[in-house]
Structure formats: structure tokens, C-alpha cells
Protein backbone atom coordinates (compact mmCIF):
# COMPACT_ATOMS: atom_id res chain seq x y z
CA UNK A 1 -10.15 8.62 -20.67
CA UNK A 2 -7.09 10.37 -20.15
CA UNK A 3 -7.41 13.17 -17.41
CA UNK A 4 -5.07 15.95 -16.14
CA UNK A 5 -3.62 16.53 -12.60
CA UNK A 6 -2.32 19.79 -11.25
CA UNK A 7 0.96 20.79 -12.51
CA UNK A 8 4.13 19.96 -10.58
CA UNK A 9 2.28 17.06 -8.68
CA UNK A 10 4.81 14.08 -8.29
CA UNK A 11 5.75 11.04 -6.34
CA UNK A 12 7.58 12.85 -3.74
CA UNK A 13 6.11 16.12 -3.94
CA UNK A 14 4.39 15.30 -0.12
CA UNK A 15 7.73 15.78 1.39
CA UNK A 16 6.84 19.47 1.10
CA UNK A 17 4.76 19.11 4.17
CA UNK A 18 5.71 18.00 7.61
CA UNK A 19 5.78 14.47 9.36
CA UNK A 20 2.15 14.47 9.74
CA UNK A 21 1.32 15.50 6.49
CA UNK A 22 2.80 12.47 4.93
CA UNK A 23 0.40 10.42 5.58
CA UNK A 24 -1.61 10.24 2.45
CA UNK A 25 -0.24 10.94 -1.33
CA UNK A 26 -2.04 14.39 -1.44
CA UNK A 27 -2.32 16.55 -4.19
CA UNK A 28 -1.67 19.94 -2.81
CA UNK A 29 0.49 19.03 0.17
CA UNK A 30 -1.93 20.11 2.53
CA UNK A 31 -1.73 18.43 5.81
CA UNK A 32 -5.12 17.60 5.04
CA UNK A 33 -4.89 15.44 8.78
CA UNK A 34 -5.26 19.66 10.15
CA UNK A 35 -8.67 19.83 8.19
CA UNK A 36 -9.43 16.19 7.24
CA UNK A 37 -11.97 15.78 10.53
CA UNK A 38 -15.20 16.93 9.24
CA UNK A 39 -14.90 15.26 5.56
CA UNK A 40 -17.11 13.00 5.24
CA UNK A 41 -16.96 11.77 1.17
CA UNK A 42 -19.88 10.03 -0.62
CA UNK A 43 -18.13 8.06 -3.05
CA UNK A 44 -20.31 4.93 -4.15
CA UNK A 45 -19.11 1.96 -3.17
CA UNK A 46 -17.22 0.89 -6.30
CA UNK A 47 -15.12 3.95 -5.77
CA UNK A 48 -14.78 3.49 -2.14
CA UNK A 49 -13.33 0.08 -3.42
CA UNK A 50 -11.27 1.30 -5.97
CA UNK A 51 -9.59 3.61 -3.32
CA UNK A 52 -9.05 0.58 -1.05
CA UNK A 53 -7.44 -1.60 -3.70
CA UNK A 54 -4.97 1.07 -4.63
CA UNK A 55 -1.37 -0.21 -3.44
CA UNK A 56 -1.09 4.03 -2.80
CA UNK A 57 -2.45 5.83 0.09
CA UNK A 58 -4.41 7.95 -1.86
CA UNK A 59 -6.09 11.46 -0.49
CA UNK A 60 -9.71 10.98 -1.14
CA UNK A 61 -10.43 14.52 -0.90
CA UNK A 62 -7.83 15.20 -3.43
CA UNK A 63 -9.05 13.01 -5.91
CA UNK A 64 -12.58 13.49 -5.17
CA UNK A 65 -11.72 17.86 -6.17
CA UNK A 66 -9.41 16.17 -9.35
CA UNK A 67 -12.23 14.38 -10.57
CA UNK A 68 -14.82 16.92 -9.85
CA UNK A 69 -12.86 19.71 -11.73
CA UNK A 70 -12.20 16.84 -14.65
CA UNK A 71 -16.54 16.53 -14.93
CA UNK A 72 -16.79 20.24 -14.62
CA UNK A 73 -14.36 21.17 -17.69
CA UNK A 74 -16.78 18.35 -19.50
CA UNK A 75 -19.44 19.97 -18.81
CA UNK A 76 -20.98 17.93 -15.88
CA UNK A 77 -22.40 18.58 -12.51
CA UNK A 78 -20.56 15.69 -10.70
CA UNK A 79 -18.13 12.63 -11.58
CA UNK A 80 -19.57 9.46 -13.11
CA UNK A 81 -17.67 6.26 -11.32
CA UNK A 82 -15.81 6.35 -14.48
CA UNK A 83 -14.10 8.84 -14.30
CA UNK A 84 -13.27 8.85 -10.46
CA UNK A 85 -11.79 5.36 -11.56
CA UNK A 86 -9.73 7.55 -14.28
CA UNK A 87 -8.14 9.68 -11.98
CA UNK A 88 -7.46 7.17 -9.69
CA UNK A 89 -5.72 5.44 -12.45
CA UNK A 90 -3.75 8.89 -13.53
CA UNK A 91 -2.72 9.45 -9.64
CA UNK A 92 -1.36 5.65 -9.69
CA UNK A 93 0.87 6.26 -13.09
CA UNK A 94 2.56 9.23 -11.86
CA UNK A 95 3.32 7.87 -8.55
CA UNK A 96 4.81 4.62 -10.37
């Protein structure tokens, strides 16, 4: 399952933000550390896993909204694990 990111997302692309904003590969640049206080995800646990195992620092509210607009183009109401595992995958390849 081959999925698409936003255009002009890259492996450097968070040195657009500030210090703090480095923190995480995000997709949008966001400082999400400004906002990132009330998100609470509910990933299942095989995702939550997935995340963890990544050797990237992965924003899991960016890639929760990728995968989420990736179910909604196809039609569904939310992401199956597989395709939360698919983005996670796309995210790694482009950071590589």
C-alpha cells in the first residue's frame, strides 16, 4: 500500500522551525511542543509499537492526520493498523 505525504515534506524540512520545534520529524513544521499538551492519541497498541520501534522520532499527530486523510480519500471513517503501519513506513523512506 503505497500512500502519499504532503508535498515538499523532506528529511530536513523541520529546520524551518525553531530549536524547540526540532524535536520530532513533523510534517508541517509546527512546533507541535506549543500545542502538543492536550493530545492525547488512541493508537492501538501495535501502532503505539510501531511508533516506538521507528529509529525516527516520528510526530504522532502528524502521522495519525497522514493516515487519517489516506482512509478518508479511500473512503473510510478511520485508519485500519495497516495502513497507520503504511505511512509510518512512507515517513521512514523519505527520511532515509
Amino acid at each position: 500500500m503505497s500512500m502519499k505525504t504532503k508535498d515538499g515534506w523532506s528529511p530536513v524540512m523541520e529546520r524551518r522551525a525553531g530549536l524547540e520545534g526540532r524535536q520530532v520529524k513533523c510534517l508541517i513544521a509546527s512546533e507541535g511542543h506549543l500545542w502538543m499538551q492536550g493530545y492525547y492519541d488512541r493508537f492501538p497498541g501495535a501502532v503505539r509499537q510501531r511508533l516506538a520501534a521507528s529509529p525516527f522520532n516520528i510526530c504522532p499527530a502528524c502521522m495519525d492526520e497522514e493516515a487519517r486523510r489516506g482512509a478518508h480519500q479511500r473512503g473510510k471513517t478511520k485508519p485500519s493498523i495497516a495502513t497507520y503501519f503504511a505511512v509510518i513506513a512512507q515517513i521512514e523512506r523519505k527520511l532515509r
